[in-house]
C-alpha atoms as a PDB file:
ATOM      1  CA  UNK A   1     141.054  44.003  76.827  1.00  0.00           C
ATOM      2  CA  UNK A   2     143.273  46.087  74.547  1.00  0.00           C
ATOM      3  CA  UNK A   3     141.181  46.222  71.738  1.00  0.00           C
ATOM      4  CA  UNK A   4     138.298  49.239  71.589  1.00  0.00           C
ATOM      5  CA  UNK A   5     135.366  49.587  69.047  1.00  0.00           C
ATOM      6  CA  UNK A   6     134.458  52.761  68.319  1.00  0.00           C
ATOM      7  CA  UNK A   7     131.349  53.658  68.810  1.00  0.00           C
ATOM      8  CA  UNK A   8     130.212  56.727  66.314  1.00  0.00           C
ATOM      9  CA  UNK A   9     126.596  57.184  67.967  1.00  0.00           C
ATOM     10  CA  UNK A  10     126.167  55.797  71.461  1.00  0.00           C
ATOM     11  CA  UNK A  11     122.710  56.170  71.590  1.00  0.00           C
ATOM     12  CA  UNK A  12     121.821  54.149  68.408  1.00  0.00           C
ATOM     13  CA  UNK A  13     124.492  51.509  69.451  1.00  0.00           C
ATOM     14  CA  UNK A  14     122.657  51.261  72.848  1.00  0.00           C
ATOM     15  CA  UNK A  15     119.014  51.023  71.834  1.00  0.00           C
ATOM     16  CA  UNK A  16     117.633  47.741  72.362  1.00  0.00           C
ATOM     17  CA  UNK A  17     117.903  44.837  74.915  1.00  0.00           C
ATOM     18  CA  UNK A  18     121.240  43.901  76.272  1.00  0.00           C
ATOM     19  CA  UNK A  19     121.935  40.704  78.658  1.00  0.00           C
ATOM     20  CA  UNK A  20     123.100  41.658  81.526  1.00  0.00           C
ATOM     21  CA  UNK A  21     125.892  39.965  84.331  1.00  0.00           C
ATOM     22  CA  UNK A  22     127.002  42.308  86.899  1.00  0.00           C
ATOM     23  CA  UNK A  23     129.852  41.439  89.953  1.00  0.00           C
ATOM     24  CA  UNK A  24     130.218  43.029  92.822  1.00  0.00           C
ATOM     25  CA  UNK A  25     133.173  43.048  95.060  1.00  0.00           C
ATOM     26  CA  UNK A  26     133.452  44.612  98.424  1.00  0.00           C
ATOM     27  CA  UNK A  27     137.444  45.143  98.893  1.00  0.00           C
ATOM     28  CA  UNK A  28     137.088  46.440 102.538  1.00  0.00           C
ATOM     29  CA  UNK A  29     135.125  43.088 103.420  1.00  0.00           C
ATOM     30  CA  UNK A  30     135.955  40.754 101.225  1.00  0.00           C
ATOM     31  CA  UNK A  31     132.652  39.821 100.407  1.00  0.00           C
ATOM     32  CA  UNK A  32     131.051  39.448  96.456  1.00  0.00           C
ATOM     33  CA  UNK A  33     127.670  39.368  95.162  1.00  0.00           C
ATOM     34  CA  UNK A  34     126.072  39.085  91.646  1.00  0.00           C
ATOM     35  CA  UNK A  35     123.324  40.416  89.577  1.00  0.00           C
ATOM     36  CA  UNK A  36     121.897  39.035  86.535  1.00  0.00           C
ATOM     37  CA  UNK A  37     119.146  40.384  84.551  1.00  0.00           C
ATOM     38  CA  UNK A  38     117.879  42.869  81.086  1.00  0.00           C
ATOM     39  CA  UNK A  39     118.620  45.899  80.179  1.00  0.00           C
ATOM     40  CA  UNK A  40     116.361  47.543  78.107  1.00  0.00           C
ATOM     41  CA  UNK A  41     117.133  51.025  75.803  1.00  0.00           C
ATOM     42  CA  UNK A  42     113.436  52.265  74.703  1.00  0.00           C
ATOM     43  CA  UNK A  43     112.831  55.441  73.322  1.00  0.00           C
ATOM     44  CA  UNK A  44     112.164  58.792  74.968  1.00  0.00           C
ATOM     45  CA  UNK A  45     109.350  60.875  73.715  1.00  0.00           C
ATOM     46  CA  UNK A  46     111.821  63.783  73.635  1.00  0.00           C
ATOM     47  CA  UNK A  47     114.440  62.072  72.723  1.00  0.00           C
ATOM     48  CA  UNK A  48     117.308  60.076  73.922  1.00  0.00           C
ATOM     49  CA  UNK A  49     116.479  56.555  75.602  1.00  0.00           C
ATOM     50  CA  UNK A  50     115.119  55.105  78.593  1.00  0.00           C
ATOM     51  CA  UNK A  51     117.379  52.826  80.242  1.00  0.00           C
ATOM     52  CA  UNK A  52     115.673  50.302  82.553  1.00  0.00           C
ATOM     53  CA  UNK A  53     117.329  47.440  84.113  1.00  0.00           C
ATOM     54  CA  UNK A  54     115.808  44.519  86.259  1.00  0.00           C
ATOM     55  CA  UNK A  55     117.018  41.183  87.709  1.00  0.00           C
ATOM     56  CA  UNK A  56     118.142  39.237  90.645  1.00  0.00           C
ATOM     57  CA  UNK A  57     120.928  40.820  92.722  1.00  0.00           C
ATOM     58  CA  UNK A  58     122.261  37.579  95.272  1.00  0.00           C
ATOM     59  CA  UNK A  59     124.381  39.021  98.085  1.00  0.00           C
ATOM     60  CA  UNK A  60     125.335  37.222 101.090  1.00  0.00           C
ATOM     61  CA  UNK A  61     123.837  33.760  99.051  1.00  0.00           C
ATOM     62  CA  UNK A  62     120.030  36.004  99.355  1.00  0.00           C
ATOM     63  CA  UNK A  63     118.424  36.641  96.063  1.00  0.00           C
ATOM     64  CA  UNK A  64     116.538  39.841  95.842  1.00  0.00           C
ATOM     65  CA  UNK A  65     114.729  41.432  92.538  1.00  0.00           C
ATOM     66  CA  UNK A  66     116.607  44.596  91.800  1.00  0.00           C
ATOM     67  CA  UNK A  67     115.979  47.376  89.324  1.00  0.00           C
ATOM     68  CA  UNK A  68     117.016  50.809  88.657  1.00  0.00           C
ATOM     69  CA  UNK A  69     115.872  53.170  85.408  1.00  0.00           C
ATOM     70  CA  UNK A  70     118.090  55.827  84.071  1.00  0.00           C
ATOM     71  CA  UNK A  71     118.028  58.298  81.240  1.00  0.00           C
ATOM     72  CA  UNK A  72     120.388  58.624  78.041  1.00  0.00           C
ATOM     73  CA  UNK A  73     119.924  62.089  76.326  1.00  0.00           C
ATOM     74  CA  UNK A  74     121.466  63.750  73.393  1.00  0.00           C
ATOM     75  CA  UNK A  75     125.254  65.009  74.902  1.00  0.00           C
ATOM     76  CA  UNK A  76     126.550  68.647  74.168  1.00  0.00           C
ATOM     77  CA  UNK A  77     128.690  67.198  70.846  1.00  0.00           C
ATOM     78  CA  UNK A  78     127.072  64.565  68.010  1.00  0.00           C
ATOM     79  CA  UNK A  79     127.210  60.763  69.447  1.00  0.00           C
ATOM     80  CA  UNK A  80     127.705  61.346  72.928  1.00  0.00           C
ATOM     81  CA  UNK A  81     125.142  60.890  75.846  1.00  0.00           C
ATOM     82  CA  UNK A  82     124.272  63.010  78.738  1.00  0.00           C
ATOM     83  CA  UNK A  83     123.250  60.312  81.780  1.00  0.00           C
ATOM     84  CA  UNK A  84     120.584  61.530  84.306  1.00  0.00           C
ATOM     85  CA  UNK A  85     118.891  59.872  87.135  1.00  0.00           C
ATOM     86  CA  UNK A  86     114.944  59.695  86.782  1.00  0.00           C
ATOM     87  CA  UNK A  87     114.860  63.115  88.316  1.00  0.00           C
ATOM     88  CA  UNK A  88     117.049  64.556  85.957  1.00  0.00           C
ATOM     89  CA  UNK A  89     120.165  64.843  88.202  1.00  0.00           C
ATOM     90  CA  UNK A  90     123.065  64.742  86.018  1.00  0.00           C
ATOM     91  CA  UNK A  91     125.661  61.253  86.735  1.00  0.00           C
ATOM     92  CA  UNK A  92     128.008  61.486  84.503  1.00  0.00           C
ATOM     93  CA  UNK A  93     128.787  61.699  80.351  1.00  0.00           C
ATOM     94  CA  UNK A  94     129.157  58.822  77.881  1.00  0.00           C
ATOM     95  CA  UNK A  95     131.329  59.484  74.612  1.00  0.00           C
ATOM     96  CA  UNK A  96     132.149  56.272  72.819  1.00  0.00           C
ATOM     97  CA  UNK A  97     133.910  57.370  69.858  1.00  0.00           C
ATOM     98  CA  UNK A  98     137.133  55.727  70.629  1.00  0.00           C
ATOM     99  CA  UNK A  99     135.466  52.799  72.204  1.00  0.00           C
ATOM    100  CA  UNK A 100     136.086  53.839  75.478  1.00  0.00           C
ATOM    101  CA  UNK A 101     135.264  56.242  78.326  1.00  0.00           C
ATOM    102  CA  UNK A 102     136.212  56.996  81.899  1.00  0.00           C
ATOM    103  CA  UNK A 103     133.123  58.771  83.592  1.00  0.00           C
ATOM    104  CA  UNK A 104     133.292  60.198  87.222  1.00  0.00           C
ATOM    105  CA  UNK A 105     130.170  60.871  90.137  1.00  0.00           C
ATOM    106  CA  UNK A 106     130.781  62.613  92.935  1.00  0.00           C
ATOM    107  CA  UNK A 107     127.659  61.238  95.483  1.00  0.00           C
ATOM    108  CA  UNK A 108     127.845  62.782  99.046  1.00  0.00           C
ATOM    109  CA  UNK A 109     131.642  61.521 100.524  1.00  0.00           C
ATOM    110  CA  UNK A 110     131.758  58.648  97.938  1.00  0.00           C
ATOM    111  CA  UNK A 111     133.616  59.152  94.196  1.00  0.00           C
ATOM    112  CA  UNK A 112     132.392  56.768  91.266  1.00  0.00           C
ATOM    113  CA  UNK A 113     134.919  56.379  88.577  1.00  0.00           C
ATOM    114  CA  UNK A 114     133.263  54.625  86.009  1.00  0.00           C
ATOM    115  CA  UNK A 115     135.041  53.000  82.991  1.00  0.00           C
ATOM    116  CA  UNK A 116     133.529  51.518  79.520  1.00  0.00           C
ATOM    117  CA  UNK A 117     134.930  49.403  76.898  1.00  0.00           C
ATOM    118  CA  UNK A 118     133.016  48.363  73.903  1.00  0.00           C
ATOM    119  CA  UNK A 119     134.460  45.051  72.879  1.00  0.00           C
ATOM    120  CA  UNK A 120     132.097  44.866  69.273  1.00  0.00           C
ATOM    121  CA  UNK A 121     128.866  45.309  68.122  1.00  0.00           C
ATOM    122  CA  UNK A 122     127.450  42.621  70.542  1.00  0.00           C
ATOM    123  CA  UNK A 123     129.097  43.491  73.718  1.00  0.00           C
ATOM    124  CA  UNK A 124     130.369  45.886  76.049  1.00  0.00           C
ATOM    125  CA  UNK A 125     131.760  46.701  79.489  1.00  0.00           C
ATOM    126  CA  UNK A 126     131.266  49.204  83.031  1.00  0.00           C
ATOM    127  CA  UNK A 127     133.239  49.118  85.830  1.00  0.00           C
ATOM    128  CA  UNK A 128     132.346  50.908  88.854  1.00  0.00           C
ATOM    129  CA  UNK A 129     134.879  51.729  91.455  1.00  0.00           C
ATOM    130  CA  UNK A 130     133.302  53.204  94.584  1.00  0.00           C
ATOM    131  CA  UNK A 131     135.524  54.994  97.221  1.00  0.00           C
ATOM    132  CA  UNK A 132     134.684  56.812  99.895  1.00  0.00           C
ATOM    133  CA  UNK A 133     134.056  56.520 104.060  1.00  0.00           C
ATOM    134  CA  UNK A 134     131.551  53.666 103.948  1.00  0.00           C
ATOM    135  CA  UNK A 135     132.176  52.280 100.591  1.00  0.00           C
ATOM    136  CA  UNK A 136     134.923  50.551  98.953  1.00  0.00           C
ATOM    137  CA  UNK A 137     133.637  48.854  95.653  1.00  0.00           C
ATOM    138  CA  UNK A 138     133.940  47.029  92.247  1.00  0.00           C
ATOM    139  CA  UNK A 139     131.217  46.390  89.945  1.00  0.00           C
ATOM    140  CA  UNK A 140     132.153  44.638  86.929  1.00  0.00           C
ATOM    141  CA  UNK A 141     129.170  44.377  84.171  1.00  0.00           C
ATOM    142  CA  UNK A 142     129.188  42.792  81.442  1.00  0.00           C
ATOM    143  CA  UNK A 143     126.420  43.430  78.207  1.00  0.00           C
ATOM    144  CA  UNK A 144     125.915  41.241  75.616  1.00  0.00           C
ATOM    145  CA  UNK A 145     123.144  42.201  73.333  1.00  0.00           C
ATOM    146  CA  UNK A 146     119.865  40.026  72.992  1.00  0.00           C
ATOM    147  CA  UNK A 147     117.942  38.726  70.221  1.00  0.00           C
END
């Protein structure tokens, strides 16, 4: 991509509803899949934002509805975020002030390394790559802000 927009407030450039595509490769097995869906940023009572996400995920040509809900809260320094699972298990940290972040999740033998690029206003980019025993993964998503 090359170029990076900075980001000065994550949370108030991720509030709203984004369009979402997802791939996902499976490098051991060759095999891909796709999601496609909404996610929606709404407001948390004590602050920070609710991030729910819903849609089709097709693997192996079967389409199944998929979701999954996270939460965004305030991170330790201004305009970051502090991403928790509905539980409150910590994931990993989001700082967009340079337009980009590498994130990492250690879960059971398996290591996330997460990567986001904010391309503009309008859009921005994950990508997921799992390692570990049983997994070997790339999720490309894609967001491109709605309405």
């Amino acid at each position: 991509m090359g170029e990076f927009w900075p980001v000065p407030d994550v949370l108030t450039y991720l509030a709203g509803s984004w369009r979402v595509e997802r791939s996902v490769r499976d490098l051991a097995s060759g095999e891909e899949g796709e999601f496609s869906g909404t996610t929606v940023f709404g407001p948390l009572d004590e602050g920070g934002l609710l991030h729910h996400e819903s849609g089709t995920f097709v693997w192996r040509e079967v389409p199944r509805p998929a979701e999954r809900t996270l939460r965004f809260l305030p991170g330790s320094s201004p305009g970051t975020a502090d991403v928790r699972f509905t539980d409150g298990r910590f994931f990993h940290d989001l700082d967009l002030t340079s337009g980009q972040h590498i994130a990492g999740h250690p879960c059971s033998a398996d290591l996330y390394r997460g990567e986001f690029t904010v391309r503009d206003e309008e859009r921005w980019r994950t990508v997921w790559r799992v390692r570990g025993p049983a997994k070997d993964l790339v999720l490309t998503t894609d967001y491109a802000r709605e309405g």
